[in-house]
N, C-alpha and C. Protein backbone atom coordinates (compact mmCIF):
# COMPACT_ATOMS: atom_id res chain seq x y z
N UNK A 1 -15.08 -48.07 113.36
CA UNK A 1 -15.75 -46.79 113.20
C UNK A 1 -14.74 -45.75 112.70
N UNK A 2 -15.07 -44.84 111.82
CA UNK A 2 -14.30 -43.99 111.27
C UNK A 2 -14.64 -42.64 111.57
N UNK A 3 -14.37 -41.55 112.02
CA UNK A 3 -14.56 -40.95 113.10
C UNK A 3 -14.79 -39.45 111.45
N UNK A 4 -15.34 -37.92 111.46
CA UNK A 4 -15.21 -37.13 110.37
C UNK A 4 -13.93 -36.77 110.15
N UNK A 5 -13.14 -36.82 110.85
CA UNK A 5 -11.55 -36.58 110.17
C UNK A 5 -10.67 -37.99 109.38
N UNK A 6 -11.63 -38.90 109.52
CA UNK A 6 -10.94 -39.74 108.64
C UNK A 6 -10.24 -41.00 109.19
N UNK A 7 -10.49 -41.09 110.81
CA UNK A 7 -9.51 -41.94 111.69
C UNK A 7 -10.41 -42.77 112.22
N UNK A 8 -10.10 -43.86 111.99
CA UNK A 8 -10.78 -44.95 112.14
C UNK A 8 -10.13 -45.32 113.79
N UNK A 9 -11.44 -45.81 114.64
CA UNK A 9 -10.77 -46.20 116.47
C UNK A 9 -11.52 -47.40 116.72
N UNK A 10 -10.25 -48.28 117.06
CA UNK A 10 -10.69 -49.58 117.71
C UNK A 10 -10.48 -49.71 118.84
N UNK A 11 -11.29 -50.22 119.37
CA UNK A 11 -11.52 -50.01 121.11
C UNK A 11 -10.89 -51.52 121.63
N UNK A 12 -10.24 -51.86 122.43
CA UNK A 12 -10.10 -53.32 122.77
C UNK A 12 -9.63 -52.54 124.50
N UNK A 13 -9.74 -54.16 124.81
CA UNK A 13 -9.20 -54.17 126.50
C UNK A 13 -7.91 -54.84 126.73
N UNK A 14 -7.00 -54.71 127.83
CA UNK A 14 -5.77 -55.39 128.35
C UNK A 14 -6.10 -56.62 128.99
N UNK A 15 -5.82 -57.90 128.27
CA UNK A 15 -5.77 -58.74 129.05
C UNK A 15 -4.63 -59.29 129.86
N UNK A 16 -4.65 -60.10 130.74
CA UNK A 16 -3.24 -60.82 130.83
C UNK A 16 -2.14 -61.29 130.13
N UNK A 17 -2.82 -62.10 129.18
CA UNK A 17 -2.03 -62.42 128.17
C UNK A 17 -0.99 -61.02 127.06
N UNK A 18 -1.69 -59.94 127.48
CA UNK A 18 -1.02 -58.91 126.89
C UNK A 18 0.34 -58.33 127.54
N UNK A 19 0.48 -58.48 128.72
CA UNK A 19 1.20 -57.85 129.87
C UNK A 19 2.64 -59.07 130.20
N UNK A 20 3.55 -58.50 130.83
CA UNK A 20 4.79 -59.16 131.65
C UNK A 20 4.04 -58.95 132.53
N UNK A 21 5.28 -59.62 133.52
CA UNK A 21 4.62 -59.78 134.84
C UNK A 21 4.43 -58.44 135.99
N UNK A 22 4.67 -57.59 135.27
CA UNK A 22 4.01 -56.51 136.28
C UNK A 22 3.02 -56.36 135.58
N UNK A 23 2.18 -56.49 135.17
CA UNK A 23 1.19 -55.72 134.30
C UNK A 23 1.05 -54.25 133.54
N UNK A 24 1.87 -54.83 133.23
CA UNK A 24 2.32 -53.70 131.85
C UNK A 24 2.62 -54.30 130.56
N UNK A 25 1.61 -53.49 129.70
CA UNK A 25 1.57 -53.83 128.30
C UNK A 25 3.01 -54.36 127.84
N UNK A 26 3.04 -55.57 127.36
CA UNK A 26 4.61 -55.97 126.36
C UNK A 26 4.88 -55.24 125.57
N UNK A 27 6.10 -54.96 125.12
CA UNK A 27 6.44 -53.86 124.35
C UNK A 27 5.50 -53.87 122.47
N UNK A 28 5.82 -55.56 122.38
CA UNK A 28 5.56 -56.28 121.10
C UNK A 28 4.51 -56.16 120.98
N UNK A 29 3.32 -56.45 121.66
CA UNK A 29 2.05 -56.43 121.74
C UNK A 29 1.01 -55.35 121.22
N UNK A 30 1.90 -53.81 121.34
CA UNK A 30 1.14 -53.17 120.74
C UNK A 30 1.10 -53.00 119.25
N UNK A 31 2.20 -53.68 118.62
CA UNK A 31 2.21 -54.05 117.47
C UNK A 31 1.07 -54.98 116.73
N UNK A 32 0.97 -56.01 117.47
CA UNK A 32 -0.39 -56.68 117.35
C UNK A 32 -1.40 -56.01 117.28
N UNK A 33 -1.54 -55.21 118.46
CA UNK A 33 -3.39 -53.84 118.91
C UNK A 33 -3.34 -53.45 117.44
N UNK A 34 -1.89 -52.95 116.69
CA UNK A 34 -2.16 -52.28 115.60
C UNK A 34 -2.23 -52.58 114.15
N UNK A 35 -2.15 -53.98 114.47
CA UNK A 35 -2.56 -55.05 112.86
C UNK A 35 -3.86 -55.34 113.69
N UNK A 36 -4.76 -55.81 114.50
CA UNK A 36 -5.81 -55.80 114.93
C UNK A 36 -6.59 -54.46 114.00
N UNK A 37 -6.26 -53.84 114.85
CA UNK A 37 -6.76 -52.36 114.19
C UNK A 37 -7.31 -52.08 113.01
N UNK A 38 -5.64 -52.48 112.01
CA UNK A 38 -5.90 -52.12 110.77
C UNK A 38 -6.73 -52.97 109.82
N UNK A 39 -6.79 -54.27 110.67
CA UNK A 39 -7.73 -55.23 109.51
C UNK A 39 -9.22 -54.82 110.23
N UNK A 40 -9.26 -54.57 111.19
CA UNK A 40 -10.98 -54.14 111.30
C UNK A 40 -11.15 -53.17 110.50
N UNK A 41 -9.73 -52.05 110.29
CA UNK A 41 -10.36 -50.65 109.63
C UNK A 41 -11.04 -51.21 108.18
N UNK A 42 -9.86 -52.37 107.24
CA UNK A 42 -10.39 -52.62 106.49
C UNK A 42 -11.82 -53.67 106.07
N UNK A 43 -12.49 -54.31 106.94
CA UNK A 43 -13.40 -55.16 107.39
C UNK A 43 -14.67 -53.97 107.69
N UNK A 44 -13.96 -52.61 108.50
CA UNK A 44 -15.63 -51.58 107.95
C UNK A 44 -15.21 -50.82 106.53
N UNK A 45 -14.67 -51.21 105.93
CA UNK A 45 -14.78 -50.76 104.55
C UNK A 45 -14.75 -51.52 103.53
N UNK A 46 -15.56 -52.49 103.90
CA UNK A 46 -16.01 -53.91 103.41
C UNK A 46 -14.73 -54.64 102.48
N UNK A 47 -13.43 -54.80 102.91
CA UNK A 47 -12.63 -55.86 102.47
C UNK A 47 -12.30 -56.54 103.38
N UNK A 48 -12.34 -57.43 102.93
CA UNK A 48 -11.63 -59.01 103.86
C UNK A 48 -10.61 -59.50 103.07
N UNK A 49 -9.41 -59.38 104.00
CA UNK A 49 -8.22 -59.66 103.85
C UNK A 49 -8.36 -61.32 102.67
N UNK A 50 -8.46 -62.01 103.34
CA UNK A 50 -8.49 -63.41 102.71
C UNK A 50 -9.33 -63.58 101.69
N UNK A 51 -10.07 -62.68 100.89
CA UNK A 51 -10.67 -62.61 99.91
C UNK A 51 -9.79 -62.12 99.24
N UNK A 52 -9.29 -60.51 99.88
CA UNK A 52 -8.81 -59.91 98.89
C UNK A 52 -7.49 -60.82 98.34
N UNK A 53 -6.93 -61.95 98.89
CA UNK A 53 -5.66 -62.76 98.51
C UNK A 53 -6.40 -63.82 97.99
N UNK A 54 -7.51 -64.26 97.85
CA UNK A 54 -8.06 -65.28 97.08
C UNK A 54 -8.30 -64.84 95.91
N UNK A 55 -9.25 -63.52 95.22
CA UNK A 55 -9.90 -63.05 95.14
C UNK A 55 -8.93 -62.06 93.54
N UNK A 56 -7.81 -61.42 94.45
CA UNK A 56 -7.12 -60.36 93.47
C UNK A 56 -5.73 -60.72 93.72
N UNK A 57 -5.56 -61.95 94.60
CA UNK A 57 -3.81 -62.16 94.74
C UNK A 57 -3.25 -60.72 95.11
N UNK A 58 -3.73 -60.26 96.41
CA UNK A 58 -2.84 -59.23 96.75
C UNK A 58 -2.88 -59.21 98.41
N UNK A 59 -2.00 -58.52 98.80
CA UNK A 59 -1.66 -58.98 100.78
C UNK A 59 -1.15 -57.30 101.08
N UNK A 60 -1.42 -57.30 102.29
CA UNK A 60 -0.25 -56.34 102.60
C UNK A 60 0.47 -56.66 103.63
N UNK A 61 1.39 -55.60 103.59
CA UNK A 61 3.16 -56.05 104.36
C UNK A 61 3.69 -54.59 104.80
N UNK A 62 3.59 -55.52 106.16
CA UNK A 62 4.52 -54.32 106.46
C UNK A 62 6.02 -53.70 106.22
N UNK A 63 5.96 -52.56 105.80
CA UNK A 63 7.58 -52.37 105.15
C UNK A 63 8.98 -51.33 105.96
N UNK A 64 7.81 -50.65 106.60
CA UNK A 64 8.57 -50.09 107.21
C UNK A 64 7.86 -49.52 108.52
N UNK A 65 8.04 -49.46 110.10
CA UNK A 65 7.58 -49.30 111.29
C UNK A 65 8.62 -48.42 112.07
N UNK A 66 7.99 -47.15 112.68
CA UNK A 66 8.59 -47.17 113.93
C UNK A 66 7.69 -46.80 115.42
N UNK A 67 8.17 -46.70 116.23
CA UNK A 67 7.20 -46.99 117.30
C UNK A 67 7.97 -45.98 118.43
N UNK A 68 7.16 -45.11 118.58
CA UNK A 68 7.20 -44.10 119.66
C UNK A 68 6.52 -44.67 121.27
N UNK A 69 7.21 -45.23 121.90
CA UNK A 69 6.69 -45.46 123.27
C UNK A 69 6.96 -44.88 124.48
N UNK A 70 5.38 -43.84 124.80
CA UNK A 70 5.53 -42.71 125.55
C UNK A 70 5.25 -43.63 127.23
N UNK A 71 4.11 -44.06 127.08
CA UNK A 71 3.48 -43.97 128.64
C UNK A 71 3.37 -45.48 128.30
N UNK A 72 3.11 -46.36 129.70
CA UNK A 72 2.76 -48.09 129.67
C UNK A 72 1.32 -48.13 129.62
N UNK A 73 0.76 -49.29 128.86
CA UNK A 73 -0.49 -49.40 129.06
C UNK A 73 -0.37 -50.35 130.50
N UNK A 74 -1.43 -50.79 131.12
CA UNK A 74 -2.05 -51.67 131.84
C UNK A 74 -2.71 -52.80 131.51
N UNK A 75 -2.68 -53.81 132.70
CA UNK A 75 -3.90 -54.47 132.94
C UNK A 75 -5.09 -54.19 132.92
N UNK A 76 -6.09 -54.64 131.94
CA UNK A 76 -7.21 -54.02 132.15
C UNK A 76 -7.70 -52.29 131.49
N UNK A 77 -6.61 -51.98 130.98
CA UNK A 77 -6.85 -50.77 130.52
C UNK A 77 -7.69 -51.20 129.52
N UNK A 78 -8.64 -50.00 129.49
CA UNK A 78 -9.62 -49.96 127.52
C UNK A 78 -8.90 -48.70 127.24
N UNK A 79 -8.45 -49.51 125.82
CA UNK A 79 -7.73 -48.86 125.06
C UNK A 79 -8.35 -48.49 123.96
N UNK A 80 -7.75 -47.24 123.04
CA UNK A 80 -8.63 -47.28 121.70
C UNK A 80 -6.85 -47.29 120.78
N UNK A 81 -7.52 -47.94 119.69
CA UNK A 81 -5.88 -47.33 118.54
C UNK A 81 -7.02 -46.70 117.70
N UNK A 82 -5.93 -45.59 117.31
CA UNK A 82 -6.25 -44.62 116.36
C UNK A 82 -5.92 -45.05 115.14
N UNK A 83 -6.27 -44.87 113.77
CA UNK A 83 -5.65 -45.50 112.34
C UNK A 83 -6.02 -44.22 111.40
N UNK A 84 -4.76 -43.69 111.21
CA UNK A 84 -5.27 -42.81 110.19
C UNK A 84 -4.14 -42.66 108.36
N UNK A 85 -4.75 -43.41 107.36
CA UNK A 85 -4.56 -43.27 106.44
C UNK A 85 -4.09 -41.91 105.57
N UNK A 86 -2.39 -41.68 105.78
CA UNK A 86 -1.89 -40.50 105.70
C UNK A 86 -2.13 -40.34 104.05
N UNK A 87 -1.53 -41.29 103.04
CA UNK A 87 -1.40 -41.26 101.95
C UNK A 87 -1.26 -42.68 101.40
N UNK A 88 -2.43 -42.47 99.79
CA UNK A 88 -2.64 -43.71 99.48
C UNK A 88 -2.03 -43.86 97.91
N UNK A 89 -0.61 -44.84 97.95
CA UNK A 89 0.62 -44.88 96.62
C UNK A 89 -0.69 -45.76 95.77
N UNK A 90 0.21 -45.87 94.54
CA UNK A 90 -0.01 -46.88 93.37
C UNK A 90 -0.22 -48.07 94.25
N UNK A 91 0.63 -48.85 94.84
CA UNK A 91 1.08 -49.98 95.67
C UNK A 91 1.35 -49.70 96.76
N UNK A 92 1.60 -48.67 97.85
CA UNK A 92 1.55 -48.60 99.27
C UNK A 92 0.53 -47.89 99.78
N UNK A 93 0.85 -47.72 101.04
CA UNK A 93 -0.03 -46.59 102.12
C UNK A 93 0.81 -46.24 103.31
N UNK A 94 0.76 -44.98 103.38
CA UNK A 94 1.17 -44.13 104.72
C UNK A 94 0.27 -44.15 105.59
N UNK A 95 0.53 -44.79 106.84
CA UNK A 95 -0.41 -44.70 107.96
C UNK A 95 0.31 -44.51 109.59
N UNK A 96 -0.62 -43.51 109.79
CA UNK A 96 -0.07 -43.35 111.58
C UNK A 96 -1.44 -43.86 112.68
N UNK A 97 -0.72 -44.28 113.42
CA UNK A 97 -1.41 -44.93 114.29
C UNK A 97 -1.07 -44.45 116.01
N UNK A 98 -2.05 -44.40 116.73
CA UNK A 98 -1.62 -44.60 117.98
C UNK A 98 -2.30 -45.25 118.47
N UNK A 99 -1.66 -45.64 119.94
CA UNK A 99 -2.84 -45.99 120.98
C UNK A 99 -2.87 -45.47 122.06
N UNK A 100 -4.34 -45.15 122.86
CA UNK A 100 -4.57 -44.45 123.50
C UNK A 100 -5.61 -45.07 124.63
N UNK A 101 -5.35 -44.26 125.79
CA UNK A 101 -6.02 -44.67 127.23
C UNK A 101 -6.58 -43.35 127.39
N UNK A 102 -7.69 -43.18 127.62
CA UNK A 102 -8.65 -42.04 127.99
C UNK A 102 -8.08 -40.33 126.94
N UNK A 103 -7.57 -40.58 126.22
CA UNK A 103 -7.57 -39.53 125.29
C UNK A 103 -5.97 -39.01 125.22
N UNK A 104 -5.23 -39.79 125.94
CA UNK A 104 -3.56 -39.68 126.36
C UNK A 104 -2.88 -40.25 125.32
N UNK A 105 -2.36 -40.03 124.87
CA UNK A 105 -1.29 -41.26 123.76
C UNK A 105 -0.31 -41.84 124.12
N UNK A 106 -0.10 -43.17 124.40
CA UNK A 106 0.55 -44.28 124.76
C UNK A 106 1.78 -44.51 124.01
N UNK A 107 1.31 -44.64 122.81
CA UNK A 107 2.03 -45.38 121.67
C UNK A 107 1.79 -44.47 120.39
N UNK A 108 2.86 -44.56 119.41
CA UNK A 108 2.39 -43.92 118.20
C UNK A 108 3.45 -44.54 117.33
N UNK A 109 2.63 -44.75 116.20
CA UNK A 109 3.38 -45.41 115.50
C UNK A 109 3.14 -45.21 113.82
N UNK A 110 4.10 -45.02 113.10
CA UNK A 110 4.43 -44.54 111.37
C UNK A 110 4.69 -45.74 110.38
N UNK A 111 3.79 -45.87 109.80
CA UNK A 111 4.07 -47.69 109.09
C UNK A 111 4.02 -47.07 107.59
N UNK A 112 4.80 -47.91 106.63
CA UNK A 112 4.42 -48.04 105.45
C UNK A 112 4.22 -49.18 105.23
N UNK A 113 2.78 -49.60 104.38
CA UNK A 113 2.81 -50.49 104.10
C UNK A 113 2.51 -51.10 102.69
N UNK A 114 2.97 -52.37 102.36
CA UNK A 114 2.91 -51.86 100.28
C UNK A 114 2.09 -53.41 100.40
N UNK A 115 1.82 -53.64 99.22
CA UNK A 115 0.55 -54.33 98.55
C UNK A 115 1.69 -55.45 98.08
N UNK A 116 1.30 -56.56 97.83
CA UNK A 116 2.32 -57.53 97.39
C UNK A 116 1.35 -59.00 96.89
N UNK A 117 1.77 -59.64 95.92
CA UNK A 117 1.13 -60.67 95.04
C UNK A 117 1.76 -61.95 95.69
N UNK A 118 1.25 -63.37 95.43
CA UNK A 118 1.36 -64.26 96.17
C UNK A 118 2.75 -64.49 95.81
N UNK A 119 3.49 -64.15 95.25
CA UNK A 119 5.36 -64.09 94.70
C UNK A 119 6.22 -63.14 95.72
N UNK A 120 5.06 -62.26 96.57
CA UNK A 120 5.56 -61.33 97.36
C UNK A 120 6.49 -60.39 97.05
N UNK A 121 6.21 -59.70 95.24
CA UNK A 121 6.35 -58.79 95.18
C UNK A 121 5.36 -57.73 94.83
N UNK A 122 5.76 -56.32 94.59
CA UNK A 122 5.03 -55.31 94.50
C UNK A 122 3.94 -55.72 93.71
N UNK A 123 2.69 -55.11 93.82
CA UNK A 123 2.00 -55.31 93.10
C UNK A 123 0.68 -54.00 93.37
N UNK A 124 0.01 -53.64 92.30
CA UNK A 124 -0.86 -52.49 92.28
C UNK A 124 -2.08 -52.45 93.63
N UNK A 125 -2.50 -51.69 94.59
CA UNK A 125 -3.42 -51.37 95.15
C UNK A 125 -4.79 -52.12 94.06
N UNK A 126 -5.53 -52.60 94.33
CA UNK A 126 -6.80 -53.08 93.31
C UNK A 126 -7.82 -51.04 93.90
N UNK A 127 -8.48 -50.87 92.55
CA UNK A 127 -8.70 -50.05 92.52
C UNK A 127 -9.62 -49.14 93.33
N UNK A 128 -10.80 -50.69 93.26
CA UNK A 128 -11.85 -50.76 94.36
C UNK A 128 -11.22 -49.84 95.84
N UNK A 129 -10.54 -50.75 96.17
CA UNK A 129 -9.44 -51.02 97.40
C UNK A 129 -9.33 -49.08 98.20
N UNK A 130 -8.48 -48.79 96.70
CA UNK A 130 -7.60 -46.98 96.95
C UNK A 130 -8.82 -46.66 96.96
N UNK A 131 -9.79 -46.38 96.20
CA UNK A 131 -11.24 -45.49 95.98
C UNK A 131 -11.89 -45.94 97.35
N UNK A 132 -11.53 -47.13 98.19
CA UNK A 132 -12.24 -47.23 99.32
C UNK A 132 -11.52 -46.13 100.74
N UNK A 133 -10.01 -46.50 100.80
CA UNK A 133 -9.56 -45.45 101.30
C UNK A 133 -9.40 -44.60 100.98
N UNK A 134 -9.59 -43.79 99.78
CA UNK A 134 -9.52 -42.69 99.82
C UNK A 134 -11.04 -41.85 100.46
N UNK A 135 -11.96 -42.27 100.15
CA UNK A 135 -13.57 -41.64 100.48
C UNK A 135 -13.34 -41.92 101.86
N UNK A 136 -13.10 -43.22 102.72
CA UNK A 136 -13.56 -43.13 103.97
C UNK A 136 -12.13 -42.71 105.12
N UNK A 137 -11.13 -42.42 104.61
CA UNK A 137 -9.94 -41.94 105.64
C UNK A 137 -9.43 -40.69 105.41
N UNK A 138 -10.37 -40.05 104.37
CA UNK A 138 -9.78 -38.16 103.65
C UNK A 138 -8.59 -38.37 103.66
N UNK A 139 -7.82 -39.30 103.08
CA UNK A 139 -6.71 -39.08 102.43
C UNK A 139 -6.55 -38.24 100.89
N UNK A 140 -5.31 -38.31 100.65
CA UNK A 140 -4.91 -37.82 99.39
C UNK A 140 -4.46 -38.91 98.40
């Protein structure tokens, strides 16, 4: 769901498998919540990853991450990540992300990520693609 400012929120829960043994979110894990995230964002804006690499020979990659870790999630917490499409390149995208427990921010995190051909280098955004984020995340 993409919310009128442009931020797409995926809702998931804490399982066990997410947590050490106190039950607290793994550090790594929220990295996962936030490739989760971002392929649903693109799945409601009708691309599918494995098409789009069948399809137009193009992937994305992450290029650059950092990760602000404020508060622990839990066991059992429902969580939402936030995804918001800062700026959309020729071949990348600026995106910030967090995740969040009842409206608190957990996690936040600054990714670039660039477009890449089955040679795994650069390669153009397909056009479809930018014209999709740009209308549904009010980017620039």
């Amino acid at each position: 769901m993409v919310n009128a400012q442009g931020v797409h929120i995926f809702p998931l829960r804490v399982y066990c498998e997410d947590t050490d043994a106190s039950g607290i979110v793994y550090y790594a894990n929220y990295l996962r919540f936030a490739e989760r995230a971002r392929t649903e964002m693109l799945r409601d804006m009708g691309v599918n990853q494995s098409e789009l690499m069948a399809e137009k020979g193009v992937a994305f990659a992450v290029r650059h991450c950092t990760v602000d870790y404020m508060k622990p999630g839990r066991l059992d917490d429902n969580l939402e990540v936030h995804t918001h499409i800062v700026e959309v390149g020729g071949s990348s995208l600026t995106a910030e992300q967090s995740v969040r427990r009842d409206g608190t921010d957990l996690v936040a995190l600054n990714l670039r990520l660039v477009c890449m051909n089955p040679d795994g280098r650069p390669t153009r955004l397909p056009a479809d693609v930018r014209t999709g984020f740009l209308e549904c995340c009010n980017t620039k």
